[in-house]
N, C-alpha and C. Protein backbone atom coordinates (compact mmCIF):
# COMPACT_ATOMS: atom_id res chain seq x y z
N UNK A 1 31.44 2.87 -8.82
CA UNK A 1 30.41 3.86 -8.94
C UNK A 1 29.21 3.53 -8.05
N UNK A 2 28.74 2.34 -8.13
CA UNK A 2 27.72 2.18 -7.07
C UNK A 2 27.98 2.29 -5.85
N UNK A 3 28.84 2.06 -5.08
CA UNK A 3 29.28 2.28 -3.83
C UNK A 3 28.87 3.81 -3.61
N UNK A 4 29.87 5.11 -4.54
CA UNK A 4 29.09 6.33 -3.97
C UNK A 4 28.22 6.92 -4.44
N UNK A 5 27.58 5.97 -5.77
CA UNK A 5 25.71 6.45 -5.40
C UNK A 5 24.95 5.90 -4.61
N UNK A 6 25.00 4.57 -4.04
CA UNK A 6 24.40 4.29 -3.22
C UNK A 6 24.77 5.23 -1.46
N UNK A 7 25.61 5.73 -1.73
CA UNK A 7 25.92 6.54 -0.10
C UNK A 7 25.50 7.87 -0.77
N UNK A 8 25.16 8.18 -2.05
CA UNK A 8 24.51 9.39 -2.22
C UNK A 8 23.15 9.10 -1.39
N UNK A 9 22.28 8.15 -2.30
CA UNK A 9 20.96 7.65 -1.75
C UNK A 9 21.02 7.56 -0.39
N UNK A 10 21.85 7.10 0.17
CA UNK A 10 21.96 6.82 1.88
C UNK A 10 21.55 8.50 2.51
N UNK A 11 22.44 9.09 1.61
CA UNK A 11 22.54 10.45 2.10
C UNK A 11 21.35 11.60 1.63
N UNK A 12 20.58 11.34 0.82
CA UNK A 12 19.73 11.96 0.65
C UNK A 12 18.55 11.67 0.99
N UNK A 13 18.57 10.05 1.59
CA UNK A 13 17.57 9.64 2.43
C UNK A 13 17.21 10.05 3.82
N UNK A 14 18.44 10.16 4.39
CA UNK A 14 19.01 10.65 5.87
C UNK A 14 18.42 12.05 6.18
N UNK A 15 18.92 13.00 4.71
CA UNK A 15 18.65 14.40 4.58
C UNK A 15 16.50 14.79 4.52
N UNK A 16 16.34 13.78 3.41
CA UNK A 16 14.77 14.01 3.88
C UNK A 16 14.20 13.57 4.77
N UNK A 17 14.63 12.76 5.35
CA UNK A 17 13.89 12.26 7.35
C UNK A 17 14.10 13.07 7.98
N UNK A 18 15.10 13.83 8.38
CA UNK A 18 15.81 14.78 9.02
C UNK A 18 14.77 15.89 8.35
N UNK A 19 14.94 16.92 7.35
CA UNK A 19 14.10 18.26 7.33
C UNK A 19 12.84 18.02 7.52
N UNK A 20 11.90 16.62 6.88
CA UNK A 20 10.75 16.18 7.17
C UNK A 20 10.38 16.12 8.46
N UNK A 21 11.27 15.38 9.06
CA UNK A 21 10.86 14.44 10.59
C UNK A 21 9.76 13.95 10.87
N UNK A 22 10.11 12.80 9.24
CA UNK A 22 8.78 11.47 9.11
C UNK A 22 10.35 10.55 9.10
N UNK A 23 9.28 9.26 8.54
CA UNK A 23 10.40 8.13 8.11
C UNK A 23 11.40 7.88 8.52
N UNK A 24 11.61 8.08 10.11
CA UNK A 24 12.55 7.70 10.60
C UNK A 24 12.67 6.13 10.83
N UNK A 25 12.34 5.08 10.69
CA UNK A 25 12.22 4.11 10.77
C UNK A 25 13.07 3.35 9.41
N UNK A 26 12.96 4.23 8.15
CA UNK A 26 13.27 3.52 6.54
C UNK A 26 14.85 3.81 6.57
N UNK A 27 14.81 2.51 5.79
CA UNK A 27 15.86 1.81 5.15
C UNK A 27 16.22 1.93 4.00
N UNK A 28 17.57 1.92 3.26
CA UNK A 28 17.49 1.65 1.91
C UNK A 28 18.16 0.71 1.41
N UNK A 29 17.73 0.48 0.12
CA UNK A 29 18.55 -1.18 -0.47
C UNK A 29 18.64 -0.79 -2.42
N UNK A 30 19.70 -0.36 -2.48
CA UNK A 30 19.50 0.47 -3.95
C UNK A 30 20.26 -1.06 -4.66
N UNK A 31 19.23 -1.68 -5.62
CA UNK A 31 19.25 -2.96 -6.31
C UNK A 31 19.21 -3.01 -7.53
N UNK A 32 20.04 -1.99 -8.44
CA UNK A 32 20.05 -1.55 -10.11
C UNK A 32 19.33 -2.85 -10.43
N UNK A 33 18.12 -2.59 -10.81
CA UNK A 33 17.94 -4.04 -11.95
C UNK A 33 17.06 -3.27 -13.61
N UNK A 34 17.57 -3.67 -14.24
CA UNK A 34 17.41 -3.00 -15.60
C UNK A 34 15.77 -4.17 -15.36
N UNK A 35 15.48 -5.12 -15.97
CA UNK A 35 14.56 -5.89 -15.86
C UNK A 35 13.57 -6.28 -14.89
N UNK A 36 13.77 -4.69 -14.03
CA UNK A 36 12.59 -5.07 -12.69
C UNK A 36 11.78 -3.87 -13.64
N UNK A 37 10.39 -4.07 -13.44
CA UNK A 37 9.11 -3.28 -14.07
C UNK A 37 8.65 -2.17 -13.30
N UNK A 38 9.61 -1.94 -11.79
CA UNK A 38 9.40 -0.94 -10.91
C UNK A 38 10.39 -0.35 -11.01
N UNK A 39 10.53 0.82 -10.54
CA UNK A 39 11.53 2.14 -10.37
C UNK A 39 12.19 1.78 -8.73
N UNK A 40 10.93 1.84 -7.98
CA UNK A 40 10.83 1.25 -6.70
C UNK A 40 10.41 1.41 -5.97
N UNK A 41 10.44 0.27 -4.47
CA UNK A 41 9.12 0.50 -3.80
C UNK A 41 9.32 0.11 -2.37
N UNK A 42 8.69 0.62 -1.45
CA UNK A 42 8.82 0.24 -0.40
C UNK A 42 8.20 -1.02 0.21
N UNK A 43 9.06 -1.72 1.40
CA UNK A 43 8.80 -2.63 2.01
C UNK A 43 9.02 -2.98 2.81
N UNK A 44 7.87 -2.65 4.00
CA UNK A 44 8.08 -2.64 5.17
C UNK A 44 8.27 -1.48 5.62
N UNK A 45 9.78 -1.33 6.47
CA UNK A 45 10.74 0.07 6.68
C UNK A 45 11.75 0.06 5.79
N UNK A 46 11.97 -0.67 4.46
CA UNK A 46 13.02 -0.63 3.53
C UNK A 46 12.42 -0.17 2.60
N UNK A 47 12.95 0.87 1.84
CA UNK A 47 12.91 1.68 0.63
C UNK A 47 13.89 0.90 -0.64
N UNK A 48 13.11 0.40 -1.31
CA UNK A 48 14.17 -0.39 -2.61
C UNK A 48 14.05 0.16 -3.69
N UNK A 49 15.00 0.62 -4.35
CA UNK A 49 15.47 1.35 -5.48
C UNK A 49 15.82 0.69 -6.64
N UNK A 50 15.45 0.06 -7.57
CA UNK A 50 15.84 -0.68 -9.01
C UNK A 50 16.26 -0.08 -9.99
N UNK A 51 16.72 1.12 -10.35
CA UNK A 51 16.84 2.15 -11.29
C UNK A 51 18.51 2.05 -11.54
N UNK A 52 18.90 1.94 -12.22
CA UNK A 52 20.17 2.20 -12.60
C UNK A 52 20.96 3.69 -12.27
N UNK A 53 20.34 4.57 -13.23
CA UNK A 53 21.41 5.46 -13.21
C UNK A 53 20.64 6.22 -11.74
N UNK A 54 21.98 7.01 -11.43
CA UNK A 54 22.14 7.42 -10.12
C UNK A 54 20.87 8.87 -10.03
N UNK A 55 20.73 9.88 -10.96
CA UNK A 55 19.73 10.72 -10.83
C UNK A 55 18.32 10.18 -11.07
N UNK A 56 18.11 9.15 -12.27
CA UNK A 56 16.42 8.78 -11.75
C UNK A 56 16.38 7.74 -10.43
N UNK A 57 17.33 7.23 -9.58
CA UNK A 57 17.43 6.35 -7.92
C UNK A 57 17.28 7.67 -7.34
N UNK A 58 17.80 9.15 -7.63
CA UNK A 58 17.66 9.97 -6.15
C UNK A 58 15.90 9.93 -7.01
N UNK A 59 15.20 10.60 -7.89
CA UNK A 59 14.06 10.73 -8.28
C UNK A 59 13.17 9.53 -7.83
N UNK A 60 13.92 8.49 -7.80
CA UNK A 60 12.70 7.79 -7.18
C UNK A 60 12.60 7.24 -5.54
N UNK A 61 13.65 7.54 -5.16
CA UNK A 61 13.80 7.47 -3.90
C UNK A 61 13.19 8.65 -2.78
N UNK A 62 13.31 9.69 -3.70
CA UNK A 62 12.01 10.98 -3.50
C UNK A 62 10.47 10.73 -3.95
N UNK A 63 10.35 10.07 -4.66
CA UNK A 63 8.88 9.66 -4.98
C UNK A 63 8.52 8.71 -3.61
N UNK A 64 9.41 7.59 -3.49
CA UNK A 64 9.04 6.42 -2.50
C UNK A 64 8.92 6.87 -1.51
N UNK A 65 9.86 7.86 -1.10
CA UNK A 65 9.56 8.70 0.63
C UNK A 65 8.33 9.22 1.03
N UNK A 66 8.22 9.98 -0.71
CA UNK A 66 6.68 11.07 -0.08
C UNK A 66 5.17 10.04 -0.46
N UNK A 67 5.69 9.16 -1.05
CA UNK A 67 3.97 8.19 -1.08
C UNK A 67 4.47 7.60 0.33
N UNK A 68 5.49 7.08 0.66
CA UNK A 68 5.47 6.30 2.29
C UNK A 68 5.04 7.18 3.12
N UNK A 69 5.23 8.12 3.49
CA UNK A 69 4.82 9.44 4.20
C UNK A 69 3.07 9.52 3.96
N UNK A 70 2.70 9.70 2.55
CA UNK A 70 1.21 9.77 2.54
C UNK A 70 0.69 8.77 2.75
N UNK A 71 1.43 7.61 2.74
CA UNK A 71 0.46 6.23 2.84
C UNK A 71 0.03 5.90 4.58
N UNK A 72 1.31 6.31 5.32
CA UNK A 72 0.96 6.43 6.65
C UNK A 72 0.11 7.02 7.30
N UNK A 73 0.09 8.75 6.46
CA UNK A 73 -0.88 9.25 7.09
C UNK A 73 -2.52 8.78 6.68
N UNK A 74 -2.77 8.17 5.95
CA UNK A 74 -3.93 7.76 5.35
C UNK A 74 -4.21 6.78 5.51
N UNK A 75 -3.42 6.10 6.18
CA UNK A 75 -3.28 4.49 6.65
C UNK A 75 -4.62 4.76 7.99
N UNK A 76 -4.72 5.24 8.86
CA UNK A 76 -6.00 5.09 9.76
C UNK A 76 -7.53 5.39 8.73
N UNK A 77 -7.75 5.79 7.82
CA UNK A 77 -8.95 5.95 6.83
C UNK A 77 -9.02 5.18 5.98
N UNK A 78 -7.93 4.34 5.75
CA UNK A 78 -8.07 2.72 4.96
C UNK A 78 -8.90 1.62 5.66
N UNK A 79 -8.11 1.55 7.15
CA UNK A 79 -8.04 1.09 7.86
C UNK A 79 -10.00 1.06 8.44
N UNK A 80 -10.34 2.19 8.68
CA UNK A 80 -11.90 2.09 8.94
C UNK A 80 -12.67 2.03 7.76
N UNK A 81 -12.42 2.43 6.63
CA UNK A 81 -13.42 2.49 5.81
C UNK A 81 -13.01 0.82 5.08
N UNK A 82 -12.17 -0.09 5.46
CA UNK A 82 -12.30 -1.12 4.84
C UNK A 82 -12.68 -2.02 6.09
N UNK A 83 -12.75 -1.63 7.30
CA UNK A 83 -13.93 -2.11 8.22
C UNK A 83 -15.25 -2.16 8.26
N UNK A 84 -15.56 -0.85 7.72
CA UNK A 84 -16.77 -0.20 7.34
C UNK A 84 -17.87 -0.99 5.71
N UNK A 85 -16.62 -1.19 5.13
CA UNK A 85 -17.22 -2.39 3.96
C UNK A 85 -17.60 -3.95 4.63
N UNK A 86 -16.49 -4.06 4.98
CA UNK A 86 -16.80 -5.43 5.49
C UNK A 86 -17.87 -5.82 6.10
N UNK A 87 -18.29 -5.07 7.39
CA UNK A 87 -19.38 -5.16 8.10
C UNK A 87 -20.58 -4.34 7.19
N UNK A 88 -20.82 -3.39 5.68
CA UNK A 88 -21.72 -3.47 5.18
C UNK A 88 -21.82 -4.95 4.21
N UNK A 89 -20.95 -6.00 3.84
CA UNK A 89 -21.19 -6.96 3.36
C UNK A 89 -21.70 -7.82 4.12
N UNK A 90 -21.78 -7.78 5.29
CA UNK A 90 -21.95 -9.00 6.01
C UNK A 90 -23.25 -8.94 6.43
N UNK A 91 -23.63 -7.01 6.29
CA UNK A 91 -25.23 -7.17 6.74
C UNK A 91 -25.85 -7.51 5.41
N UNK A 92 -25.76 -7.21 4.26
CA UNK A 92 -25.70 -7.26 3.02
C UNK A 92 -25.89 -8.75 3.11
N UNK A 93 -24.91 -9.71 3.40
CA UNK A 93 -25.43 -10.61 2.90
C UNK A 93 -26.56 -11.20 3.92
N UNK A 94 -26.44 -11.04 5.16
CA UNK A 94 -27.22 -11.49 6.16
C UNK A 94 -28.85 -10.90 5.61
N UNK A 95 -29.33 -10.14 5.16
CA UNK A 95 -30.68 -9.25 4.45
C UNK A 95 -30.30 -10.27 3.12
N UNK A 96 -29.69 -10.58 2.35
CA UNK A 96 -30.13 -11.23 1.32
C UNK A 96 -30.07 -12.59 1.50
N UNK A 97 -29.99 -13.50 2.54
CA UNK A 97 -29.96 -14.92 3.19
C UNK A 97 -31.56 -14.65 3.71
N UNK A 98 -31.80 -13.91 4.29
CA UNK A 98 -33.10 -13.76 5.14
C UNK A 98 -34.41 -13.32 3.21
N UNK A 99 -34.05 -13.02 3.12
CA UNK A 99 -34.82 -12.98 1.72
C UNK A 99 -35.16 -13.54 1.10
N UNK A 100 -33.94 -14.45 0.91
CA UNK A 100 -33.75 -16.36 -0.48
C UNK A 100 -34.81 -16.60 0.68
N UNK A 101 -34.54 -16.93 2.34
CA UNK A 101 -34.82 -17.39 2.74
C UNK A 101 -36.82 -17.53 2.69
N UNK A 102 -37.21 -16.18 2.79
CA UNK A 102 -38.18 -16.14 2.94
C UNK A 102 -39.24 -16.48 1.39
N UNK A 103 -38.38 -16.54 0.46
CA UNK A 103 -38.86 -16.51 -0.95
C UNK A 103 -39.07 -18.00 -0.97
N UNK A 104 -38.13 -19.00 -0.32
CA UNK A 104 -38.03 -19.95 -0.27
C UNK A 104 -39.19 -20.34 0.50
N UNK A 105 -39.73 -19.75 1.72
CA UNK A 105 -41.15 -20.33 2.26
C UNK A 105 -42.40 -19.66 1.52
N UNK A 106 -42.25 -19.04 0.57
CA UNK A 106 -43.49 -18.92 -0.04
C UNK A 106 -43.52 -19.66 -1.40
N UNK A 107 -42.19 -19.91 -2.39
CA UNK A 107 -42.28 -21.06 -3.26
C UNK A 107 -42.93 -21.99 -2.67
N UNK A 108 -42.21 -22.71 -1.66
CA UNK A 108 -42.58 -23.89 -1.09
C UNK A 108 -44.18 -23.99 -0.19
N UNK A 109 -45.08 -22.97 -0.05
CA UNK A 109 -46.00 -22.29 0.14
C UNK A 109 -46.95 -22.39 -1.16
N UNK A 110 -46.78 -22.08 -1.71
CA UNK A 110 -47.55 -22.08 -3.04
C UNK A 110 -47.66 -23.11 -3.64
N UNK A 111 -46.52 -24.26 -3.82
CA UNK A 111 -46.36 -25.69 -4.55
C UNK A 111 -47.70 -26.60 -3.82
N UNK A 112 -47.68 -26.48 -2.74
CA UNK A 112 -48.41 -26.86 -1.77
C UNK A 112 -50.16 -26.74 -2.11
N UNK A 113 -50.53 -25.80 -2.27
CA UNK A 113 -51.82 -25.18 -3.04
C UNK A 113 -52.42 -26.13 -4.25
């Protein structure tokens, strides 16, 4: 039985790259595990499937396609806006170093007195 659900999955993977014409790059690796806590997930260009029975693997092998698909396209707005943090932490901390700093010459300013 796994042999032609897994060439179902093969085949319905094939079928949504093809009408899509995304994800041409993915793979699949259908890995029944009753005791994995995922349905499944992609990695890399491999699509991994943990689900046993053969209709919730096509259901989630349709879920994994269309978040891989959205994750790509959203992948350049991750990509700057977690640039965009970084370099506000760094001025962030650089303004609060210059601050201690300056608090620090007026403690030491005042002890003095």
């Amino acid at each position: 039985m796994k042999q032609g659900s897994e060439a179902l999955l093969r085949k319905e993977l094939e079928h949504l790259k093809h009408i899509s014409g995304l994800g041409s790059a993915l793979n699949l690796v259908w890995a029944p595990d009753p005791g994995e806590a995922l349905s499944g997930e992609v990695k890399g260009s491999t699509v991994y499937i943990y689900d046993e029975s053969e209709k919730q693997a096509l259901d989630t092998l349709r879920h994994e396609f269309f978040d891989y698909c959205i994750s790509k396209a959203i992948q350049p707005y991750r990509h700057v806006t977690n640039t965009l943090i970084k370099l506000l932490n760094e001025n962030a901390y650089k303004q609060k170093e210059e601050v201690v700093d300056g608090l620090r010459k007026i403690a030491f300013t005042e002890s003095k007195h």
